[in-house]
Protein backbone atom coordinates (compact mmCIF):
# COMPACT_ATOMS: atom_id res chain seq x y z
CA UNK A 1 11.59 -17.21 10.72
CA UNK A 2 12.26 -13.82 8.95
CA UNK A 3 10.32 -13.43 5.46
CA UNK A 4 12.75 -10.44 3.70
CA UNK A 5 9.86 -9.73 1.03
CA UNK A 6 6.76 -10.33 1.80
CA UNK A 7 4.29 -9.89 -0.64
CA UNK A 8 1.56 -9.30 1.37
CA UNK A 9 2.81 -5.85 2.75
CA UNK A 10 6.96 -5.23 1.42
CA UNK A 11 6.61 -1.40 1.07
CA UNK A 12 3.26 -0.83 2.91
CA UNK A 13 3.15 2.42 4.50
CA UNK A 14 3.70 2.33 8.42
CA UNK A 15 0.03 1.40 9.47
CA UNK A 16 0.84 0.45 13.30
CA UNK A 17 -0.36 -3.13 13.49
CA UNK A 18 1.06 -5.82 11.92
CA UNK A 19 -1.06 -7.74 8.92
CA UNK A 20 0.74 -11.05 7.51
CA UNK A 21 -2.32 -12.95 9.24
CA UNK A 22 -2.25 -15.44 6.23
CA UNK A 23 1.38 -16.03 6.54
CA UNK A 24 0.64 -16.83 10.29
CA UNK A 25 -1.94 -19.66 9.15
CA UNK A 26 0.26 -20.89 6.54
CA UNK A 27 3.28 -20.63 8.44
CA UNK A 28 1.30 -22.98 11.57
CA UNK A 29 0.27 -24.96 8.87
CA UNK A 30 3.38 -26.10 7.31
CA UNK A 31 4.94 -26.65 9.89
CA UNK A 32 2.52 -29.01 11.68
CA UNK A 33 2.19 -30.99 9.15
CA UNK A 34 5.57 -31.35 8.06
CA UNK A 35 6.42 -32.66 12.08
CA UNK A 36 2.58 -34.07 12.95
CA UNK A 37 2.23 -31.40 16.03
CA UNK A 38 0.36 -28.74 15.93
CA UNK A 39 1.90 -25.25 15.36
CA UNK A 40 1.09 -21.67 16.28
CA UNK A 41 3.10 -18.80 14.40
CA UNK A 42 3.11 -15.21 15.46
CA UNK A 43 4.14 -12.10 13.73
CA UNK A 44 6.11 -10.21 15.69
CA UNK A 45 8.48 -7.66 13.31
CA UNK A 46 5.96 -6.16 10.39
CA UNK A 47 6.56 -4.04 7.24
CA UNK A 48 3.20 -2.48 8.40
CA UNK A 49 4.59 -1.59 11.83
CA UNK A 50 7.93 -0.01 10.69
CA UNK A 51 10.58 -3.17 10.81
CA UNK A 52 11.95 -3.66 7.65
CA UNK A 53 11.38 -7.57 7.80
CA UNK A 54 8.88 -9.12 8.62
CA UNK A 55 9.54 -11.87 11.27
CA UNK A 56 7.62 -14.83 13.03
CA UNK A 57 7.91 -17.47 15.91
CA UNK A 58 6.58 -20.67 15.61
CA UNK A 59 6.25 -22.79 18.78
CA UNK A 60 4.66 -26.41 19.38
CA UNK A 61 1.29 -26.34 20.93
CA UNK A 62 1.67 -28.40 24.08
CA UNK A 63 -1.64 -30.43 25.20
CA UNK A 64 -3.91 -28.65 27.17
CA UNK A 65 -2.37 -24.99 25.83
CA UNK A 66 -4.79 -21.88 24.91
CA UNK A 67 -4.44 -20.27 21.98
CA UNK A 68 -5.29 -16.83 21.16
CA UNK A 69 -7.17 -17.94 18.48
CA UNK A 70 -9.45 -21.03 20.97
């Protein structure tokens, strides 16, 4: 999923990490709901990190996977 302005960082200065952790939660959260499985999202392009996009992946949590966040 690519978010073209986010308001949480669109025209941050280049801070090296990436910081759209509430878009990550929200993100999960829409989608699990919206398909009853749970949902992990990752950042993985960031206005904070130079990309001029910021852009996440969202995959199904199979049973038994680890999270980084468990």
């Amino acid at each position: 999923m690519t978010v073209s302005e986010d308001a949480d960082c669109s025209g941050l200065p280049i801070l090296g990490e990436t910081v759209c952790n509430y878009d990550e939660g929200f993100i999960s959260g829409i989608l699990s709901v919206y398909t009853d499985k749970p949902y992990e999202a990752i950042e993985v392009d960031c206005w904070a990190t130079g990309d001029r996009v910021c852009r996440f992946h969202a995959n199904v949590i199979e049973d038994g996977e680890q999270t980084d966040e468990t």
